[in-house]
Every structure is written in structure tokens, then in C-alpha cells.
N, C-alpha and C. Protein backbone atom coordinates (compact mmCIF):
# COMPACT_ATOMS: atom_id res chain seq x y z
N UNK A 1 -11.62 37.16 -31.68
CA UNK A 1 -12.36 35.93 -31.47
C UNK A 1 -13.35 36.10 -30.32
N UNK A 2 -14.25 35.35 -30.86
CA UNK A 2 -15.78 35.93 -29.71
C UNK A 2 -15.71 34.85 -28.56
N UNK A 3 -14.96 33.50 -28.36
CA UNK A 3 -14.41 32.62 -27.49
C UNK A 3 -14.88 30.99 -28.04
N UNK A 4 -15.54 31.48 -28.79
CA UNK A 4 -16.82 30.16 -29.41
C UNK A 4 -16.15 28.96 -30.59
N UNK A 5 -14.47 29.40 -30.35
CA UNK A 5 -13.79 28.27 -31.28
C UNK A 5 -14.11 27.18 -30.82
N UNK A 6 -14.29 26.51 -31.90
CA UNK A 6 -14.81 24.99 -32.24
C UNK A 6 -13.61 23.66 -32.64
N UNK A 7 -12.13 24.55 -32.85
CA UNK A 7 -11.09 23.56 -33.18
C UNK A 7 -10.41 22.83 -32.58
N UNK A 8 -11.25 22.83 -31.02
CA UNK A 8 -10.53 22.06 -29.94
C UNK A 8 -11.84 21.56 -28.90
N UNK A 9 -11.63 20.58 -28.56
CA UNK A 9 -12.84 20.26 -27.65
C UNK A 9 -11.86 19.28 -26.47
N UNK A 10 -13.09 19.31 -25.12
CA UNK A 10 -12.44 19.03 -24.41
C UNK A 10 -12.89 17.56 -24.06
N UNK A 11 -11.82 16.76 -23.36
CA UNK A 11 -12.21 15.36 -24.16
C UNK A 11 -11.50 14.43 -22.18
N UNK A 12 -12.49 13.50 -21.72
CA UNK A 12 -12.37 12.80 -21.02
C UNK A 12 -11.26 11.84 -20.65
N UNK A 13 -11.11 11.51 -19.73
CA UNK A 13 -10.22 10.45 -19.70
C UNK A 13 -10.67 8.85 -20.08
N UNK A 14 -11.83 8.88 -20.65
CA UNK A 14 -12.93 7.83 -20.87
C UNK A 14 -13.14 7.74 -22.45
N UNK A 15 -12.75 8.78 -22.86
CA UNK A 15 -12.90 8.65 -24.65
C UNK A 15 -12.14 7.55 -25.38
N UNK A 16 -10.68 7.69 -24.91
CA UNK A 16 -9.88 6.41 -25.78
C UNK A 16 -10.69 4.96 -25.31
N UNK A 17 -10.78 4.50 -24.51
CA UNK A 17 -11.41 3.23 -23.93
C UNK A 17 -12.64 2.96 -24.85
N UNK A 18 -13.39 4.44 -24.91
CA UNK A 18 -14.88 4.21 -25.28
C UNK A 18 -14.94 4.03 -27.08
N UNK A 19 -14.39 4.43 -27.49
CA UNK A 19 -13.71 4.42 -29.13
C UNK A 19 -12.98 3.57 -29.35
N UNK A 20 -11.85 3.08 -28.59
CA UNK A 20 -11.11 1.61 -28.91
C UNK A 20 -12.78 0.60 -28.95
N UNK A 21 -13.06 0.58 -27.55
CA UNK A 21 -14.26 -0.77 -27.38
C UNK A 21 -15.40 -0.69 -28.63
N UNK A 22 -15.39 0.71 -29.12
CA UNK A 22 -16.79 0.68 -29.97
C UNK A 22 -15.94 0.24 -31.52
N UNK A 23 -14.84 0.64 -31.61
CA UNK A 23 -14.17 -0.27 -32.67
C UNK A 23 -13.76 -1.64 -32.94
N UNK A 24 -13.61 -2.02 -31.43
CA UNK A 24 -13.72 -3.55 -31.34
C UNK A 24 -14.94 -4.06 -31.20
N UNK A 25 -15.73 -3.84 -31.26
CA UNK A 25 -17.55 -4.37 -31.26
C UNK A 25 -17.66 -3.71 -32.58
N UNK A 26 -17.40 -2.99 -33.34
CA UNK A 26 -17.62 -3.07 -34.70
C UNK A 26 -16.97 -4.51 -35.36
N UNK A 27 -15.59 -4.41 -35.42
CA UNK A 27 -14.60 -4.87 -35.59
C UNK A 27 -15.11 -6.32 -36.14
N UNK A 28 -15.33 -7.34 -34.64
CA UNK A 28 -15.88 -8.07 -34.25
C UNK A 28 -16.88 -8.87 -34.41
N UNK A 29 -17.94 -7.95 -34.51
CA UNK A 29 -19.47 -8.34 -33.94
C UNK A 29 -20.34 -9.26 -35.27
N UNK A 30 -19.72 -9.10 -36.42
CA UNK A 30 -20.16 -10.42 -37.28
C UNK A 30 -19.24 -11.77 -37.49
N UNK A 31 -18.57 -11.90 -36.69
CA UNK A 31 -17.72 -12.58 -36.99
C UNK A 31 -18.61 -14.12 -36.02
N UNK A 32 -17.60 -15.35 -36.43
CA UNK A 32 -18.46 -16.56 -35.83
C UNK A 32 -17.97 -16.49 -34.29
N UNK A 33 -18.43 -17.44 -33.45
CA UNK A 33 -17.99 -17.49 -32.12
C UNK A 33 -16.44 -18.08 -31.79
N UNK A 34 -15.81 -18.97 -33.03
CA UNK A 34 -15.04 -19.64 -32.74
C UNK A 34 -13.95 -18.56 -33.35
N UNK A 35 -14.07 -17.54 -34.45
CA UNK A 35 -12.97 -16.67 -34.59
C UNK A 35 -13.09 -15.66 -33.56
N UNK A 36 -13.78 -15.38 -32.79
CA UNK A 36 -14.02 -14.22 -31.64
C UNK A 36 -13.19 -15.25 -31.09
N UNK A 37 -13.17 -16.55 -30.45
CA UNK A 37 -12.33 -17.62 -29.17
C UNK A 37 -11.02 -17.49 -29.88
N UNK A 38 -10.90 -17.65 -31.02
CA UNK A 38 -9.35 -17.35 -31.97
C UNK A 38 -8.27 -16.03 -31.06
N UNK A 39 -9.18 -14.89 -32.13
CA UNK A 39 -8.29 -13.76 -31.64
C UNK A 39 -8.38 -13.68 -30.01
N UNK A 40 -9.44 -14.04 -29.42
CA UNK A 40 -8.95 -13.47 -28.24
C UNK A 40 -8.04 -14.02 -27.25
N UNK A 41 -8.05 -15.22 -28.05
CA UNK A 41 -6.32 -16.23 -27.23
C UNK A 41 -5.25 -15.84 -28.08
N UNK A 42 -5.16 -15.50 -29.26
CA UNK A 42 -4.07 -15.06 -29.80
C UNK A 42 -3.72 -13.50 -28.95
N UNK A 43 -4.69 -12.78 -28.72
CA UNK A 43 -4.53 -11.73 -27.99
C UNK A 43 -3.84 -12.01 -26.51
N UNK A 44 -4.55 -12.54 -26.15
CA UNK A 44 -4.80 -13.08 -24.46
C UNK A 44 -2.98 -13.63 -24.46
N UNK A 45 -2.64 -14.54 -25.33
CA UNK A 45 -1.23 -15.35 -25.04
C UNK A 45 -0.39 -14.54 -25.48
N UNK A 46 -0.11 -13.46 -26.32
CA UNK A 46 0.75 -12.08 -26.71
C UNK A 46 0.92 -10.89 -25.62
N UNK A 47 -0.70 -10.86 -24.69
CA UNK A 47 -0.18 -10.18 -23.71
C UNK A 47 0.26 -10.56 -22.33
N UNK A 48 0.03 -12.20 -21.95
CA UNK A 48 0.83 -12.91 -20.82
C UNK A 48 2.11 -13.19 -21.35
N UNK A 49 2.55 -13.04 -22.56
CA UNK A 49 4.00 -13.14 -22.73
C UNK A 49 5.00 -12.11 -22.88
N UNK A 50 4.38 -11.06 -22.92
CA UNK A 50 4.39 -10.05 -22.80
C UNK A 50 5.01 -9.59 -21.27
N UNK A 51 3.79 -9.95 -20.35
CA UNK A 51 4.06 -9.76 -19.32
C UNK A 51 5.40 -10.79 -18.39
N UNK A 52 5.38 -11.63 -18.76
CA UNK A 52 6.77 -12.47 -18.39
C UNK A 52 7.77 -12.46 -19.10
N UNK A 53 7.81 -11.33 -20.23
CA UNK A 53 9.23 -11.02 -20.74
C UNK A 53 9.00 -9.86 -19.93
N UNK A 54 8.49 -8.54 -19.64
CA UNK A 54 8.93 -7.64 -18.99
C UNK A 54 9.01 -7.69 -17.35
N UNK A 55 8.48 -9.02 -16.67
CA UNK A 55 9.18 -9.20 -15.74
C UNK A 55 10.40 -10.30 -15.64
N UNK A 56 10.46 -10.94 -16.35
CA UNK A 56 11.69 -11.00 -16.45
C UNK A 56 13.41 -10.00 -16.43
N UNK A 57 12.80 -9.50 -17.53
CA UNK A 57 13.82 -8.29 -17.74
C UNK A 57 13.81 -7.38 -16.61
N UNK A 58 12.86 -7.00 -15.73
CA UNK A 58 12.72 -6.23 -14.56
C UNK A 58 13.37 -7.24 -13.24
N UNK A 59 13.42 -8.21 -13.48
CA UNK A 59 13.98 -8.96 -12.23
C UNK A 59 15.86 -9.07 -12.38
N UNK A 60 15.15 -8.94 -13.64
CA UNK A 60 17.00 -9.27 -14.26
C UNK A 60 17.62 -7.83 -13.81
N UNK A 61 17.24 -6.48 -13.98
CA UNK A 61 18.04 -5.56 -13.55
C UNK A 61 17.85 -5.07 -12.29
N UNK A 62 17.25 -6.02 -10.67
CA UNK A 62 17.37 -5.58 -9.76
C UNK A 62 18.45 -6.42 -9.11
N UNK A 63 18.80 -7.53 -9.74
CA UNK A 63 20.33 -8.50 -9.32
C UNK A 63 21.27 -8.33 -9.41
């Protein structure tokens, strides 16, 4: 091998972020204003509950 393999590339810590967001602006971006306000409280209230079940459960096993 002459070093010039092509079956691996080297990849940022910025790629997943930048490919999730460009899939969610695909995703998204025709949709009306009031289903964009939809999902993003259905989102938004799945991950604050989220977060007060796992602190919960984290408070619960320092007692």
C-alpha cells in the first residue's frame, strides 16, 4: 500500500452536531411555523422530564 487509502477518513469532533443540525433543517424547513412550535415542545417537555427523572433517581441513590 502506497499510504493513499481512502477507507477511512479522519473526522472532527464537530461532524455529528453538523449532520444531526443539517438533518434537522432538512427535516424541518417546509414545514408550517405552528408544527416547528409543536415538535419543539414535544421535544423540549421529553427532555425536562427527562432531566427530573434522572435527577431524581440520582438524589434517590445518594440517601
Amino acid at each position: 500500500m502506497d499510504g493513499a487509502d481512502t477507507d477511512q477518513a479522519l473526522a472532527s469532533k464537530w461532524d455529528i452536531p453538523f449532520i444531526l443540525f443539517g438533518a434537522i433543517r432538512v427535516a424541518f424547513g417546509d414545514l408550517p411555523v405552528w408544527a416547528k412550535v409543536l415538535v419543539l415542545g414535544l421535544v423540549g417537555s421529553v427532555a425536562v422530564w427527562t432531566a427530573i427523572t434522572w435527577l431524581r433517581v440520582r438524589r434517590g441513590r445518594v440517601r
